[in-house]
Protein backbone atom coordinates (compact mmCIF):
# COMPACT_ATOMS: atom_id res chain seq x y z
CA UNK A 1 21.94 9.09 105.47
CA UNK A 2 23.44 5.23 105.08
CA UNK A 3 26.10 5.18 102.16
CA UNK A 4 24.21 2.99 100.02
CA UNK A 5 21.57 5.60 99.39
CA UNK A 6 24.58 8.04 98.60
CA UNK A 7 26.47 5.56 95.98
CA UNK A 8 23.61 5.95 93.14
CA UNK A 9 23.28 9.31 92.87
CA UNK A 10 27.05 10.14 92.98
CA UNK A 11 27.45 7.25 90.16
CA UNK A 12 24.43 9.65 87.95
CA UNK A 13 26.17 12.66 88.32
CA UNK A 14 29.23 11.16 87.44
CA UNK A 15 27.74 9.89 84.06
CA UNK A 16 25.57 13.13 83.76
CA UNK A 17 29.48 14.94 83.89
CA UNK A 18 31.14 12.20 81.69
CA UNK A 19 28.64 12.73 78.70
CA UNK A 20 28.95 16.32 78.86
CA UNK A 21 32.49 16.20 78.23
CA UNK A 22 32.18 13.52 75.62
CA UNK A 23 29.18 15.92 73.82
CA UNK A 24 31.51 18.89 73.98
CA UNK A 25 34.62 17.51 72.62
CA UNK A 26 33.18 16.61 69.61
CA UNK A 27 30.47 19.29 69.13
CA UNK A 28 33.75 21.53 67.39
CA UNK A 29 34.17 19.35 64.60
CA UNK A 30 32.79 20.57 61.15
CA UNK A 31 32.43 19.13 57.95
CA UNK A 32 34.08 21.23 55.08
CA UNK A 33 30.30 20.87 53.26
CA UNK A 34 28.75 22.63 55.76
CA UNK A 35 31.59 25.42 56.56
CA UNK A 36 30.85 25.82 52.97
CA UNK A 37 27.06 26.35 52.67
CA UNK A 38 28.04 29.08 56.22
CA UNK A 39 29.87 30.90 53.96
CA UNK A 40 33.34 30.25 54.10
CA UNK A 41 36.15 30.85 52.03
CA UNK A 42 38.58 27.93 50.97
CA UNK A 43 42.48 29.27 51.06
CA UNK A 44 45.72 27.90 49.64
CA UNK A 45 46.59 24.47 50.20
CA UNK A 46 49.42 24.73 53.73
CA UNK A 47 50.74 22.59 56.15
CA UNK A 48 49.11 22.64 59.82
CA UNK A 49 50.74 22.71 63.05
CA UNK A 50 51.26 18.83 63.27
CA UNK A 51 52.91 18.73 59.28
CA UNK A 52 49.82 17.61 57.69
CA UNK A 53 48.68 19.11 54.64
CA UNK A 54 45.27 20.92 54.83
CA UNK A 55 43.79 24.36 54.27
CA UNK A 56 42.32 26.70 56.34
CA UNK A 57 38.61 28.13 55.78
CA UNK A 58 37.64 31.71 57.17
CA UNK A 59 34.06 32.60 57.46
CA UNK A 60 31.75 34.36 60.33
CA UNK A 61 32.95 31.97 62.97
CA UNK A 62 36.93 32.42 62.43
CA UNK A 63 39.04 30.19 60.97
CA UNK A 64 39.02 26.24 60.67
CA UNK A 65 41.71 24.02 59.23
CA UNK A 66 40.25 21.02 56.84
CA UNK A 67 43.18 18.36 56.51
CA UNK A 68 43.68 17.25 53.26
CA UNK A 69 42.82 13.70 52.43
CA UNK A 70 44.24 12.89 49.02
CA UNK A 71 47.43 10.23 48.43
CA UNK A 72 48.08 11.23 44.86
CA UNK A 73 48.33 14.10 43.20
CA UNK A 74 48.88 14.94 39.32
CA UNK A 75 51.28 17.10 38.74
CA UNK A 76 51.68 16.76 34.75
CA UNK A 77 51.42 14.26 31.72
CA UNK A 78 54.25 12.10 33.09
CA UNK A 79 54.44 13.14 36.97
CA UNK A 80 52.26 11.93 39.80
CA UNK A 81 53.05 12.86 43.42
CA UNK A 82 52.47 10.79 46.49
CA UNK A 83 51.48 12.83 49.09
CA UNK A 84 52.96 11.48 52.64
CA UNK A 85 50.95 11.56 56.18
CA UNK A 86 53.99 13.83 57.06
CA UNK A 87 53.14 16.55 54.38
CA UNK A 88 56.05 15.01 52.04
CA UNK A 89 55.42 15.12 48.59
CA UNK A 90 57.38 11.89 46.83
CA UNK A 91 57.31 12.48 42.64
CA UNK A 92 56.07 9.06 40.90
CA UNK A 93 56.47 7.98 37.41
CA UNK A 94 52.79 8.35 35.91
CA UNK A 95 53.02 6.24 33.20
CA UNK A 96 54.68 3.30 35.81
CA UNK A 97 51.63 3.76 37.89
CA UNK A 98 49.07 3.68 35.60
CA UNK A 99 50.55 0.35 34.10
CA UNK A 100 50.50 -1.32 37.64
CA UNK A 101 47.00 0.02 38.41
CA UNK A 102 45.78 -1.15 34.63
CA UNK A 103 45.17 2.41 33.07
CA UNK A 104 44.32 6.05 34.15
CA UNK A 105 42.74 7.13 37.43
CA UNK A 106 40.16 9.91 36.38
CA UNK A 107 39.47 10.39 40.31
CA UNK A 108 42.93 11.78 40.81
CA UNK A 109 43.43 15.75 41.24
CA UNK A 110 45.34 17.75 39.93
CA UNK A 111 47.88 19.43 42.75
CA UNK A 112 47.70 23.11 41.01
CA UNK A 113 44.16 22.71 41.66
CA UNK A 114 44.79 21.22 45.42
CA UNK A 115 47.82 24.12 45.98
CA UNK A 116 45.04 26.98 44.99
CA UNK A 117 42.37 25.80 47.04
CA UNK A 118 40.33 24.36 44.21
CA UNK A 119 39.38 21.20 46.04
CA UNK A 120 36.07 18.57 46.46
CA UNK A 121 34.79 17.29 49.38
CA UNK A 122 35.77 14.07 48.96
CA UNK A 123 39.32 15.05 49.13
CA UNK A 124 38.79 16.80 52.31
CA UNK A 125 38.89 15.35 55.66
CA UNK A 126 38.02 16.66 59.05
CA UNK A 127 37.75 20.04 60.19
CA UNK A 128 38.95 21.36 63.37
CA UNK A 129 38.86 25.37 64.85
CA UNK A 130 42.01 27.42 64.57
CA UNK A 131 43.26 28.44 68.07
CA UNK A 132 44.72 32.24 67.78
């Protein structure tokens, strides 16, 4: 068999074997809607093995850790915290804030309600599996 004959074929399989990879690698990513609707349960608001913030969901297919995605957090009538990449919470002066930003934020949540587990989708980012 001459080599050029040979040369297609291996350059197919190697895409066939690239795409597979690609497919599974991302196939384990959830969104925290849809963990949801399969029945799992939202826990308390902990850091993950990197530092981030997040919480971990347990339902019928073990557990998955959602990383928060939330900057600010209130934590009473005159304390806002900043919540860092890191996990760091920094306090900030509410009423400061609210005079730079030109009033009150009613989109921010409240951290007792972030802490507990009490916490919308759209402060949720992406979910990954728990490894035992």
């Amino acid at each position: 068999m001459p080599s050029s004959d040979f040369r297609p074929s291996l350059l197919l399989a190697g895409l066939v074997a690239a795409s597979t990879v690609f497919t599974a690698g991302t196939a384990s990513a959830e969104s925290y809607q849809g963990l949801l609707k399969k029945g799992y349960v939202v826990g308390n608001m902990g850091q993950g093995k990197s530092g981030s913030l997040g919480w971990v969901l347990t339902g019928p297919g073990g557990k998955q850790f959602c990383k928060a995605k939330v900057s600010l957090a209130i934590v009473d009538k005159k304390t806002l915290v900043s919540i860092l990449g890191s996990g760091r919470m920094v306090k900030v002066d509410r009423a400061t804030f609210e005079a730079g930003i030109g009033g009150p934020n009613p989109s921010l949540p409240k951290l007792s309600d972030l802490k507990a587990g009490r916490v919308g989708p759209q402060h949720v980012g992406a979910c990954t599996p728990l490894r035992a």
